[in-house]
Protein backbone atom coordinates (compact mmCIF):
# COMPACT_ATOMS: atom_id res chain seq x y z
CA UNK A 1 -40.49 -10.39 7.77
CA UNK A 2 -38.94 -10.03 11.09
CA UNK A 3 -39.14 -14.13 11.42
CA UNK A 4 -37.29 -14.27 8.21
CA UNK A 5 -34.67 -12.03 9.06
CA UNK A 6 -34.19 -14.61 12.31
CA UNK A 7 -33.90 -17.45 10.62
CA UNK A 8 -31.72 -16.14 8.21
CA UNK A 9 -29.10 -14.95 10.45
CA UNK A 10 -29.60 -17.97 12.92
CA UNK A 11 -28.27 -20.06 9.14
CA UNK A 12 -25.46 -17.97 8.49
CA UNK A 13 -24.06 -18.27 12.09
CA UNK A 14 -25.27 -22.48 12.36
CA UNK A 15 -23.02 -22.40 9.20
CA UNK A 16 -20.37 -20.24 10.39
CA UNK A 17 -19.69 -22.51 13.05
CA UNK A 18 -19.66 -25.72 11.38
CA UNK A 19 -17.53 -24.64 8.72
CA UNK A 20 -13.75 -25.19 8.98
CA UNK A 21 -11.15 -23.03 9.38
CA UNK A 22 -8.61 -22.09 6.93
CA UNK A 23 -4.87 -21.06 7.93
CA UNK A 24 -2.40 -18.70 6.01
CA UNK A 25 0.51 -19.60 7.85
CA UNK A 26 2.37 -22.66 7.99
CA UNK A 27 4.46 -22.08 11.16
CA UNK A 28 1.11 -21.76 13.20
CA UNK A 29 -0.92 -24.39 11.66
CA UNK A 30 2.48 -26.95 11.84
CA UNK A 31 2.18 -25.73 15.85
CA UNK A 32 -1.55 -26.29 16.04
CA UNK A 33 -1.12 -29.85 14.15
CA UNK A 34 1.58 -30.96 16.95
CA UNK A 35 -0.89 -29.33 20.00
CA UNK A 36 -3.37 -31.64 18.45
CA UNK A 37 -2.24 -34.24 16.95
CA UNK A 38 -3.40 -33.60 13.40
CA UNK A 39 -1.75 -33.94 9.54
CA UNK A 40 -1.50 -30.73 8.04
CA UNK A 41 -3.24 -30.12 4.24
CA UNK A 42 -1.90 -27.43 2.32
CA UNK A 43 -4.22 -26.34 -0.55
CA UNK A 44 -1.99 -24.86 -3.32
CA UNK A 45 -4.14 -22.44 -5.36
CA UNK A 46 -5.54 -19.55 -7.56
CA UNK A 47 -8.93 -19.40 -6.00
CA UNK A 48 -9.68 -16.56 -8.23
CA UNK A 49 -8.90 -17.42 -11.60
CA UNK A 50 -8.16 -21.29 -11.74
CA UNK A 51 -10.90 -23.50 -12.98
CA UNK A 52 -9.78 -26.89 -11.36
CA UNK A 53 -8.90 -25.14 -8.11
CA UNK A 54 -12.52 -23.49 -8.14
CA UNK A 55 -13.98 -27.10 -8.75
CA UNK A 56 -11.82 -28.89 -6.14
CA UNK A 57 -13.12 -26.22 -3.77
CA UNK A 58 -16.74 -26.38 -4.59
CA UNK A 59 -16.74 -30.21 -4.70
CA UNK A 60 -15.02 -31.06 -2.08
CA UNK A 61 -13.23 -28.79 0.19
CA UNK A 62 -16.44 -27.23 1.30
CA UNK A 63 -18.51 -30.27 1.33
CA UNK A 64 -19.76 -31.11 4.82
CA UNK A 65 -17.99 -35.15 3.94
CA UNK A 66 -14.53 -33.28 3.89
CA UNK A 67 -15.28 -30.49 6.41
CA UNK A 68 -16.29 -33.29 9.01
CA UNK A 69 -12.92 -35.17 8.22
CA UNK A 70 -10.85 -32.24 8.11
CA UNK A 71 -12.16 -31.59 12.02
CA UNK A 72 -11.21 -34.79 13.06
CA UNK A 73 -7.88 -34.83 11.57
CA UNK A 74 -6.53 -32.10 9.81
CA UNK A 75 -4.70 -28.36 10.14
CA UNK A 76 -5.64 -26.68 6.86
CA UNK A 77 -3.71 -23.99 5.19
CA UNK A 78 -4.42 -22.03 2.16
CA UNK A 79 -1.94 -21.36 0.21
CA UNK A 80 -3.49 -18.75 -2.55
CA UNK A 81 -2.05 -16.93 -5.78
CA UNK A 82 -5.13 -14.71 -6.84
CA UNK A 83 -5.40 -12.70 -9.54
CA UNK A 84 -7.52 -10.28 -8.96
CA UNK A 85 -8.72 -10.96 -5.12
CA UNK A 86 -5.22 -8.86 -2.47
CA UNK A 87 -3.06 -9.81 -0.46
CA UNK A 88 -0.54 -8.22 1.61
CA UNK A 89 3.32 -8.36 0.60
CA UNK A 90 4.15 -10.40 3.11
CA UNK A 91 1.76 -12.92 2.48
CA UNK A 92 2.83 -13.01 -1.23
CA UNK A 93 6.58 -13.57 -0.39
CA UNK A 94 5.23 -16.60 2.42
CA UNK A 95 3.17 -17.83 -0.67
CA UNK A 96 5.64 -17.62 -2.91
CA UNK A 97 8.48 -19.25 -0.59
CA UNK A 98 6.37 -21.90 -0.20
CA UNK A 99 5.68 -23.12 -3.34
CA UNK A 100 9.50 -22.76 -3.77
CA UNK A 101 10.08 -25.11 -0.87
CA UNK A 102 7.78 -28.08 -1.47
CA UNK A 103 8.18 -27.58 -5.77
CA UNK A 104 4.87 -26.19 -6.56
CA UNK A 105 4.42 -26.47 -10.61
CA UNK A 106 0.64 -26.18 -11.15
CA UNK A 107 -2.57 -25.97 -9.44
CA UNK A 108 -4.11 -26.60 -7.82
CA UNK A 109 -1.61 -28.69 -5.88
CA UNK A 110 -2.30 -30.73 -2.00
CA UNK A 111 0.38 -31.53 0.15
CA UNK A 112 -0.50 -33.04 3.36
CA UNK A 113 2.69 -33.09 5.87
CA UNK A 114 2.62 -34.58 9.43
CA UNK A 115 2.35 -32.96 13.26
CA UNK A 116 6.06 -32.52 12.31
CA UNK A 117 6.49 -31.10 9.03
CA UNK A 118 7.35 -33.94 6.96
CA UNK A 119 5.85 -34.02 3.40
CA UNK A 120 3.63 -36.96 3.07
CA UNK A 121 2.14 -36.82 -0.06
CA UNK A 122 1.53 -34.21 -2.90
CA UNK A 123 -1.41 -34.29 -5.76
CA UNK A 124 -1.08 -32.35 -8.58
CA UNK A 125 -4.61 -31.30 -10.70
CA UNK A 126 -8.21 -32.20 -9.68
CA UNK A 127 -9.59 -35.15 -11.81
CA UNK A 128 -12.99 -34.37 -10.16
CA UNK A 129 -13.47 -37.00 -7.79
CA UNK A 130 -15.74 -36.25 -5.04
CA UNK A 131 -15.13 -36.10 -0.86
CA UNK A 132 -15.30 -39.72 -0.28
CA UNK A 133 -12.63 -40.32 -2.57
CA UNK A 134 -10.55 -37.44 -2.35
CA UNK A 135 -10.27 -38.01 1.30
CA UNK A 136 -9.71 -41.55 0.76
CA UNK A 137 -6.34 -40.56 -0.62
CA UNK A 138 -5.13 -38.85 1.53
CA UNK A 139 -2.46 -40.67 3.72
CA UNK A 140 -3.47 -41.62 6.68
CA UNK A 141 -2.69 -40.32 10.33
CA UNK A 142 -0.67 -42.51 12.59
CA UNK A 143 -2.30 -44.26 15.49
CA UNK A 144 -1.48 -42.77 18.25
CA UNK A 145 0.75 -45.16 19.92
């Protein structure tokens, strides 16, 4: 039993450091993207209550395909509207004024800027295509000249 219980917990932390890490605020993660010279992704989405959001998270955003990608070359930042799941005010009001800013209509919604905060792209809905291809659509980062 004992071994059990040590293997378990030496999983959970193997996975805890391998898995990526997750902003909620755009000013820091633009900061971290410049440090390192990274894209930032913002995920747009109702983790709690919206099917297509749920999928795009299981699917992909958590798969070890994206997770090694998003390592190499991304800042992400969630950017949630849950239902049921709380948040403090001011994290509803930065929520909120960002999906003002960059026209959020539906989720979930991606928008991947640059190191400096210029919108590159923005994907509306999750059709279901898997890591390889999701991450093949995202723009790509500039070489570093």
């Amino acid at each position: 039993m004992k071994k059990l219980i040590v293997c378990a917990v030496a999983g959970w932390l193997a996975f805890q450091a391998s898995a990526v890490e997750w902003l909620t605020d755009l000013p820091k993660a633009l900061e971290q993207a410049k440090k390192e010279h990274k894209q930032v992704l913002m995920d747009f989405t109702g983790s709690d209550w919206c099917p297509p959001c749920k999928a795009l998270h299981k699917n992909v955003l958590t798969s070890a395909d994206f997770e090694k990608y998003a390592k190499a070359n991304l800042v992400l930042v969630l950017v949630d509207f849950p239902h049921h799941d709380s948040q403090t005010d001011d994290q509803k009001q930065a929520n909120k004024s960002l999906a003002e800013k960059y026209d959020v209509d539906g989720f979930p919604t991606i928008i991947v800027l640059d190191e400096d905060g210029k919108k590159l792209s923005k994907d509306v809905g999750y059709d279901g295509t898997g890591p390889a291809e999701f991450i093949a659509k995202l723009p790509k980062a500039k070489a570093s000249s």
